[in-house]
C-alpha atoms as a PDB file:
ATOM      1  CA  UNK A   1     127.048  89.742  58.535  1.00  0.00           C
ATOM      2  CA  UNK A   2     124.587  91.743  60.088  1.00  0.00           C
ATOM      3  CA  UNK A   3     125.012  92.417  64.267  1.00  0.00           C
ATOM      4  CA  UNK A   4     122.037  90.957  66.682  1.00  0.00           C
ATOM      5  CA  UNK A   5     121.624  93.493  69.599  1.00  0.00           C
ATOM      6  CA  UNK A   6     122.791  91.645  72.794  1.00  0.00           C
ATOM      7  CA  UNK A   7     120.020  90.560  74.840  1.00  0.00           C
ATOM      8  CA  UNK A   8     119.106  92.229  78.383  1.00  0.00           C
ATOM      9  CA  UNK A   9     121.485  91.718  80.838  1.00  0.00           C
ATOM     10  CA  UNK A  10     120.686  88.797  83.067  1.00  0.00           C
ATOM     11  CA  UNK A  11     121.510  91.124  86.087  1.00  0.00           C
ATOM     12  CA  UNK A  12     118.729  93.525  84.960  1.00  0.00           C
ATOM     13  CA  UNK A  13     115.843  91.142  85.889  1.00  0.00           C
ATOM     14  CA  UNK A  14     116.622  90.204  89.059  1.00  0.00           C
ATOM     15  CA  UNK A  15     117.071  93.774  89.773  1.00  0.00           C
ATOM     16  CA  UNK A  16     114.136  94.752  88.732  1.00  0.00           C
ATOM     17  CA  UNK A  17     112.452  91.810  90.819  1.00  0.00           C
ATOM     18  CA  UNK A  18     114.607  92.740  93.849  1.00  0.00           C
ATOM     19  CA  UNK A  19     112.968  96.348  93.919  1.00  0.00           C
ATOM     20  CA  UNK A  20     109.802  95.063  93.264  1.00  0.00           C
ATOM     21  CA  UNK A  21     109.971  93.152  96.171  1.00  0.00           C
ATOM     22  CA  UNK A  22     111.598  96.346  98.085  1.00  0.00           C
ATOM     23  CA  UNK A  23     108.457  98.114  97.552  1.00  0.00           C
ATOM     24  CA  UNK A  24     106.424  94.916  98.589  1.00  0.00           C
ATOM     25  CA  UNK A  25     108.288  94.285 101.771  1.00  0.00           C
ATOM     26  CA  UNK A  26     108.050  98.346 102.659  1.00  0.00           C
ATOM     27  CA  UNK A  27     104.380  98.449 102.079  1.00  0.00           C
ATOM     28  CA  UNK A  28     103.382  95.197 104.105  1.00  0.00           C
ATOM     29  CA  UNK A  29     105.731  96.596 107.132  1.00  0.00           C
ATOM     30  CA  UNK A  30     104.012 100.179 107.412  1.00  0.00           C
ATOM     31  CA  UNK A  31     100.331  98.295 107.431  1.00  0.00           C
ATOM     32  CA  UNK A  32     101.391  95.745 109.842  1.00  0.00           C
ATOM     33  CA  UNK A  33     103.269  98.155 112.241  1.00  0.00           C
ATOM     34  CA  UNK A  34     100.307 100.194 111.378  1.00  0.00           C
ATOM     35  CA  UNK A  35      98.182  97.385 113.200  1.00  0.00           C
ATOM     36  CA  UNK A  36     100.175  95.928 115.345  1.00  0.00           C
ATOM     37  CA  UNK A  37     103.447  98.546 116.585  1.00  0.00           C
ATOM     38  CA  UNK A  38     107.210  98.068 115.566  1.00  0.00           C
ATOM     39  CA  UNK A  39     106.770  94.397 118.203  1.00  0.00           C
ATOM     40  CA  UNK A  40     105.339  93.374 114.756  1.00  0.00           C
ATOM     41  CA  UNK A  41     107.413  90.249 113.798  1.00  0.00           C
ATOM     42  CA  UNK A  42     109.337  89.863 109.931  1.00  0.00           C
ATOM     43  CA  UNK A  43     107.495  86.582 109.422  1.00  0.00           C
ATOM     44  CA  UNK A  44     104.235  88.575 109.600  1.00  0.00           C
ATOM     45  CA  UNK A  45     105.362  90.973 107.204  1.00  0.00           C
ATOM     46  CA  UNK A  46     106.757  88.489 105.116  1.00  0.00           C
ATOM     47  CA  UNK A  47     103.251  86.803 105.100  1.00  0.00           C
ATOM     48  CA  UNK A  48     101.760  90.075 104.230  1.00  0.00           C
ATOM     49  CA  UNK A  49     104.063  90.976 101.614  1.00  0.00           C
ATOM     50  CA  UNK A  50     103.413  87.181  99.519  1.00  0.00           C
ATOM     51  CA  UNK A  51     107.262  86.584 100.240  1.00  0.00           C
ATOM     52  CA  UNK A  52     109.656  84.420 101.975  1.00  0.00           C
ATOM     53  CA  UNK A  53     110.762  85.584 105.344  1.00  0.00           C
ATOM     54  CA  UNK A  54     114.513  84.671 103.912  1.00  0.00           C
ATOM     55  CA  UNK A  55     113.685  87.080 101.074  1.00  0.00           C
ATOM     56  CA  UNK A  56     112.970  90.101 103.053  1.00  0.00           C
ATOM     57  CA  UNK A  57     115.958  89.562 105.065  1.00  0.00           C
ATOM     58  CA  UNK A  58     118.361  89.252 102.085  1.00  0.00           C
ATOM     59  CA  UNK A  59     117.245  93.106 101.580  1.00  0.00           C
ATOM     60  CA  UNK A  60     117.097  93.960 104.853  1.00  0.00           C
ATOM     61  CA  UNK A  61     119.026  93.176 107.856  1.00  0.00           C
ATOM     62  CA  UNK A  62     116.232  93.552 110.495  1.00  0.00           C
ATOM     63  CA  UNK A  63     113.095  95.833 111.380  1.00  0.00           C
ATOM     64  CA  UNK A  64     114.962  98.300 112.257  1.00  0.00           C
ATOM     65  CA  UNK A  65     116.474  98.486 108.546  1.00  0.00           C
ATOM     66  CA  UNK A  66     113.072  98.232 107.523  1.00  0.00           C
ATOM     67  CA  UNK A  67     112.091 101.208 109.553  1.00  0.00           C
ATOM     68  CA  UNK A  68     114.887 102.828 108.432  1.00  0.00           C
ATOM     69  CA  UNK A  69     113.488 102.533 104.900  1.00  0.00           C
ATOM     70  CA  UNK A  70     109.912 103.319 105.805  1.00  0.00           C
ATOM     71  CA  UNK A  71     111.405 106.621 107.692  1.00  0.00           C
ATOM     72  CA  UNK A  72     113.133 107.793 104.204  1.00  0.00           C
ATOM     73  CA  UNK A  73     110.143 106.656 102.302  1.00  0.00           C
ATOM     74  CA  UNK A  74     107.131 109.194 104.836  1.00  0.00           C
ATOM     75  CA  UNK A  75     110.192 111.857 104.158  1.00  0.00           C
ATOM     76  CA  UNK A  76     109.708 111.844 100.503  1.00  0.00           C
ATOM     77  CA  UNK A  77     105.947 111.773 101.031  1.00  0.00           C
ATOM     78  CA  UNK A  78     106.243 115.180 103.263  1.00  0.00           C
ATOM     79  CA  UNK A  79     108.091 116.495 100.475  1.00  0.00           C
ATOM     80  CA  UNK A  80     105.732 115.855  98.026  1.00  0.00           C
ATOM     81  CA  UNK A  81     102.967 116.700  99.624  1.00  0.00           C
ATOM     82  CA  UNK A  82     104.719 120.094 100.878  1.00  0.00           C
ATOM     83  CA  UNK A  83     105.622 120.573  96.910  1.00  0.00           C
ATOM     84  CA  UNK A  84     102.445 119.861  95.902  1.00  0.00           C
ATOM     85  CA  UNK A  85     100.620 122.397  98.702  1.00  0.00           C
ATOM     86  CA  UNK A  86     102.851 125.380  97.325  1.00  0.00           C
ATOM     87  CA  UNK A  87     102.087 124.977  94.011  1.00  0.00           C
ATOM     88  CA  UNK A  88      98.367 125.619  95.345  1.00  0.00           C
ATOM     89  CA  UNK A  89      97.230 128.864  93.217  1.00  0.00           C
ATOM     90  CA  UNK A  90      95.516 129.221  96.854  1.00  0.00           C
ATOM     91  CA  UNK A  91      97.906 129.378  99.655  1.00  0.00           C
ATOM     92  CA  UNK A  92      94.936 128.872 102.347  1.00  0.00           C
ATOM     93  CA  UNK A  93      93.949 126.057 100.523  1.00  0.00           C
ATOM     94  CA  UNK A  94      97.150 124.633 100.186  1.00  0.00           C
ATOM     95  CA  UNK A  95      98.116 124.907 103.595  1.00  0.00           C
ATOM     96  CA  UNK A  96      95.253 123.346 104.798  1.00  0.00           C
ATOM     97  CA  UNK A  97      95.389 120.411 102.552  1.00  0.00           C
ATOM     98  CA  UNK A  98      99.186 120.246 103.835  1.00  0.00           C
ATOM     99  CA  UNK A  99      98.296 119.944 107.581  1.00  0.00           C
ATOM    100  CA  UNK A 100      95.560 117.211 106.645  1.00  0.00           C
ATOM    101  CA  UNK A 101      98.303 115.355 105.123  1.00  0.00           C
ATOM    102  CA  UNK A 102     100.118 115.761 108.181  1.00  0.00           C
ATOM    103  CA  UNK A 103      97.352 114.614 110.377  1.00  0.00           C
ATOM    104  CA  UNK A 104      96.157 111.748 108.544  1.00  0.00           C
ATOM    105  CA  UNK A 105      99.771 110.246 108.165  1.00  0.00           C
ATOM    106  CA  UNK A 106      99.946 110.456 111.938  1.00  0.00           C
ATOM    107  CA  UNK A 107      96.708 108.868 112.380  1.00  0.00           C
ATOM    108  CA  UNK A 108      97.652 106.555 110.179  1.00  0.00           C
ATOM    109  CA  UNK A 109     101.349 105.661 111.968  1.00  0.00           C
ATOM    110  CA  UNK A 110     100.805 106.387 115.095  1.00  0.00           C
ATOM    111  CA  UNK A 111     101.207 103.309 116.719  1.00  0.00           C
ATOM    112  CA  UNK A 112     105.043 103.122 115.701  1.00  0.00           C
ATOM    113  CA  UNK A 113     105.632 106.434 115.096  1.00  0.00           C
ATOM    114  CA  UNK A 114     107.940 107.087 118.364  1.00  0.00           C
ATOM    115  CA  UNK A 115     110.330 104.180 115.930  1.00  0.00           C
ATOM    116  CA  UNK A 116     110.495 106.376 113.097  1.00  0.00           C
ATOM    117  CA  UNK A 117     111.721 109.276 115.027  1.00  0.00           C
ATOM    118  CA  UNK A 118     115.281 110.519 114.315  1.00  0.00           C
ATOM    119  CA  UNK A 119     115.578 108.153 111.718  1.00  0.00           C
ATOM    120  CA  UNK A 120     115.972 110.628 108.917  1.00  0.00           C
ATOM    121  CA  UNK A 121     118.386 113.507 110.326  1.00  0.00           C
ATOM    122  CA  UNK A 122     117.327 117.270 109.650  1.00  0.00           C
ATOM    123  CA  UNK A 123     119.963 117.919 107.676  1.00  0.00           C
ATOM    124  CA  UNK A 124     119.231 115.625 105.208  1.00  0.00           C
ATOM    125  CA  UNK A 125     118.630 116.936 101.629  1.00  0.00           C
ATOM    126  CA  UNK A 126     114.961 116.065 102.219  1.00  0.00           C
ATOM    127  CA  UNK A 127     114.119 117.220 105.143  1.00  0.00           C
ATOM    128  CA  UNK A 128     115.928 120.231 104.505  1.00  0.00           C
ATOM    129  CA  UNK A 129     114.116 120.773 100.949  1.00  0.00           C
ATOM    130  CA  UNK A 130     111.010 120.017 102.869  1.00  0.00           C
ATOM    131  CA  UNK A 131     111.674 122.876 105.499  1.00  0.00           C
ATOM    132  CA  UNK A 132     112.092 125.299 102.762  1.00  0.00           C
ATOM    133  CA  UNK A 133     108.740 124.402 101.625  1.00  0.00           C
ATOM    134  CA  UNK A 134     107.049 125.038 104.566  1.00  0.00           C
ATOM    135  CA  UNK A 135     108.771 128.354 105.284  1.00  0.00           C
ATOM    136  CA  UNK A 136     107.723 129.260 101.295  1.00  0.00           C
ATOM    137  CA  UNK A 137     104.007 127.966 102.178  1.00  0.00           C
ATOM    138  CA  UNK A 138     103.796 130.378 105.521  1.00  0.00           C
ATOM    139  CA  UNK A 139     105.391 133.471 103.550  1.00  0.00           C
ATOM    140  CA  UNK A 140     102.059 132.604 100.730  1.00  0.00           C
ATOM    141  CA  UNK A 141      99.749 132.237 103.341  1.00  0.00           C
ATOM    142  CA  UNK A 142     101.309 135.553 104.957  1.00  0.00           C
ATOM    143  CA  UNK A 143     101.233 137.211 101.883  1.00  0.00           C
ATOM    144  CA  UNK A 144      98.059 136.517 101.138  1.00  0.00           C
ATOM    145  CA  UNK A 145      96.298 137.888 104.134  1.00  0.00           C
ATOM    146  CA  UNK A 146      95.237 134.336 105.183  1.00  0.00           C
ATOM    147  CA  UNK A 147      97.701 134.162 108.183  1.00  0.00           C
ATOM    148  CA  UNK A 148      99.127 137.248 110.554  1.00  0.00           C
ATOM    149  CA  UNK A 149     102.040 138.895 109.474  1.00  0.00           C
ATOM    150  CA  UNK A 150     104.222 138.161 112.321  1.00  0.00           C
ATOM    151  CA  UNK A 151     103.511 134.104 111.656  1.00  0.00           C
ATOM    152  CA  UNK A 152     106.735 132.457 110.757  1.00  0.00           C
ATOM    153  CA  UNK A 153     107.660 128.958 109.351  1.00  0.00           C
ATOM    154  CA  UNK A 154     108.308 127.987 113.075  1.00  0.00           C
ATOM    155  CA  UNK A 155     104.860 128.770 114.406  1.00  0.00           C
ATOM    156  CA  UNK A 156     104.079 125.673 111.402  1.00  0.00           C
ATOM    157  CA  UNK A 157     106.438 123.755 112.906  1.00  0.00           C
ATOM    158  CA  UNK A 158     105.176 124.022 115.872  1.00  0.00           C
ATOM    159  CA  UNK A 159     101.443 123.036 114.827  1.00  0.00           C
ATOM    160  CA  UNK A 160     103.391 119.774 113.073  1.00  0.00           C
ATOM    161  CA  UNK A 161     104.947 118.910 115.774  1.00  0.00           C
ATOM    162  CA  UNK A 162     102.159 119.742 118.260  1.00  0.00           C
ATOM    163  CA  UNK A 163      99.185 117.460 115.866  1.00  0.00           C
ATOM    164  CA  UNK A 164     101.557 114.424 116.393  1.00  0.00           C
ATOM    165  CA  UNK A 165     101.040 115.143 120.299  1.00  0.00           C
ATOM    166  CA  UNK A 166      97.626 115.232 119.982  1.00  0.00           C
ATOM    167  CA  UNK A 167      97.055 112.259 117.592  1.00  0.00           C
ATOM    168  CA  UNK A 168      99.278 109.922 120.841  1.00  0.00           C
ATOM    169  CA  UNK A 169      96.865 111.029 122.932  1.00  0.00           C
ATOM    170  CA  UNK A 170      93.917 109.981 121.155  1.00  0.00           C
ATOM    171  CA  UNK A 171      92.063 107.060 121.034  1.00  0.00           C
ATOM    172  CA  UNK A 172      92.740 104.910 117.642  1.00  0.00           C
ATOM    173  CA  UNK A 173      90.883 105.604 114.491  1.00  0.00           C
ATOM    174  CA  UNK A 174      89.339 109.425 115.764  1.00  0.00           C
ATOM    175  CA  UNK A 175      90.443 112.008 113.948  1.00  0.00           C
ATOM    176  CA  UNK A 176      88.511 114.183 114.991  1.00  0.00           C
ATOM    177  CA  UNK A 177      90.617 115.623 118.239  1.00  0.00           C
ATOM    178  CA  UNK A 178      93.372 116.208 115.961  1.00  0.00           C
ATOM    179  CA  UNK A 179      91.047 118.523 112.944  1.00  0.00           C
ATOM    180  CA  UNK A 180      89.916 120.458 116.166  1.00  0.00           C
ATOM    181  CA  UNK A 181      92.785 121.123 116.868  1.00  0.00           C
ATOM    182  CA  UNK A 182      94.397 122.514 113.866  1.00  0.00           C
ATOM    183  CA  UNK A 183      91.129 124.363 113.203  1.00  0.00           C
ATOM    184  CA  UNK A 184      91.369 126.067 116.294  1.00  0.00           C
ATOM    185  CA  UNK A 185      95.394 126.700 116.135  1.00  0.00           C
ATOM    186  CA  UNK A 186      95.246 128.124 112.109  1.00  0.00           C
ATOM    187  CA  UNK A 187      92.220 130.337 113.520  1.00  0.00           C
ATOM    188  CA  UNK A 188      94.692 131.548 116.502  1.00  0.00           C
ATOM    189  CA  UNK A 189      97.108 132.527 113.356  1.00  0.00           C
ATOM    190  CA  UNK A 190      94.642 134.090 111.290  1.00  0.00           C
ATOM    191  CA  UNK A 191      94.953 137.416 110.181  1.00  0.00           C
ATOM    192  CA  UNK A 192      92.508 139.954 111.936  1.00  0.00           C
ATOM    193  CA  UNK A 193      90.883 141.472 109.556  1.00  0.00           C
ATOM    194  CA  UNK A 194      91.164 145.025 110.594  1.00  0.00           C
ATOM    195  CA  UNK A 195      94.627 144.396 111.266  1.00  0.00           C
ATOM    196  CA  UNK A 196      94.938 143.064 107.727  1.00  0.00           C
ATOM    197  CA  UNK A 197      93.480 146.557 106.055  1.00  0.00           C
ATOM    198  CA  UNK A 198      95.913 148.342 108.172  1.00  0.00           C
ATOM    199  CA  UNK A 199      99.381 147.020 107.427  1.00  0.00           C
ATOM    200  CA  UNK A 200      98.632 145.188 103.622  1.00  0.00           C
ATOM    201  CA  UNK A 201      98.449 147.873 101.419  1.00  0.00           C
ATOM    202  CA  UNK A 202      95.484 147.794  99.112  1.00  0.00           C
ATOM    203  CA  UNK A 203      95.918 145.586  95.668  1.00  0.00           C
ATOM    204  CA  UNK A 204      96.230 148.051  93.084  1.00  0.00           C
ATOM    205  CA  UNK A 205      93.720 149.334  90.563  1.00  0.00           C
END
């Protein structure tokens, strides 16, 4: 007598739906605190989401569980996009693009970003991966010639932490203040040019 495979698990779906629904509940919360600041209520991110306001609270205990979630989520993000701006054949190029991402997820949270802070400690495995990034991306852009020699990984931490000043302080939806701003700080950690022909030695051949 030949042997059926069991079917799926009946555990499997609803898993399945309840991460769905995760994703759902996290996405609706960043574009309503996006709009409205973390005094956004559940039932209008349950409204946004499609879902019940008892769903999102079986998965999460309150908004600041959610914000919790969203703060581990934008840590990922920073990873990626730190991962993805060192594998840049072009380390000026990638460490450009990396600020922008920066700056535009600022823009973009910055009416409840002072609720995300400290959420994700700097020790985590993330955050600490991320770091590394950053200090690989300055030695590139170093390397390169594109920034001074004596620019560290701190001097970008810095600028990070300094474009999330500048993005409080302006008015919502202008982005401009803060691409000044890193335009004028990476050309303040630019390599001079003369100074660059006298301590690089020349490529060979």
């Amino acid at each position: 007598m030949s042997s059926r495979p069991s079917p799926p698990s009946a555990s499997r779906t609803p898993r399945r739906d309840a991460l769905r629904n995760d994703a759902l509940v996290i996405k609706a919360a960043r574009a309503v605190f996006a709009e409205q600041g973390p005094q956004a209520s559940m039932e209008s991110i349950a409204a946004r989401a499609g879902l019940g306001v008892g769903t999102i609270y079986r998965r999460f205990a309150g908004k600041d569980a959610l914000l919790d979630a969203i703060a581990r989520l934008i840590a990922e993000e920073m990873d990626q996009a730190a991962a993805a701006a060192l594998a840049d054949p072009d380390p000026a190029a990638g460490l450009e693009r990396f600020l922008d991402f920066v700056g535009a997820f600022n823009a973009e949270e910055h009416r409840y970003a002072a609720a995300l802070a400290d959420r994700v400690p700097s020790d985590d495995e993330v955050s600490a991966r991320t770091a590394d990034r950053i200090r690989q991306l300055t030695r590139k852009a170093v390397d390169a010639g594109y920034l001074a020699p004596d620019v560290t990984a701190d001097d970008i931490k810095a600028l990070i932490i300094a474009i999330r000043a500048v993005v409080a302080a302006s008015p919502d939806g202008h982005d401009a203040p803060w691409r000044r701003f890193v335009r004028l700080h990476l050309t303040g950690l630019r390599a001079d040019p003369e100074r660059a022909r006298q301590t690089w030695p020349s490529p060979p051949g």
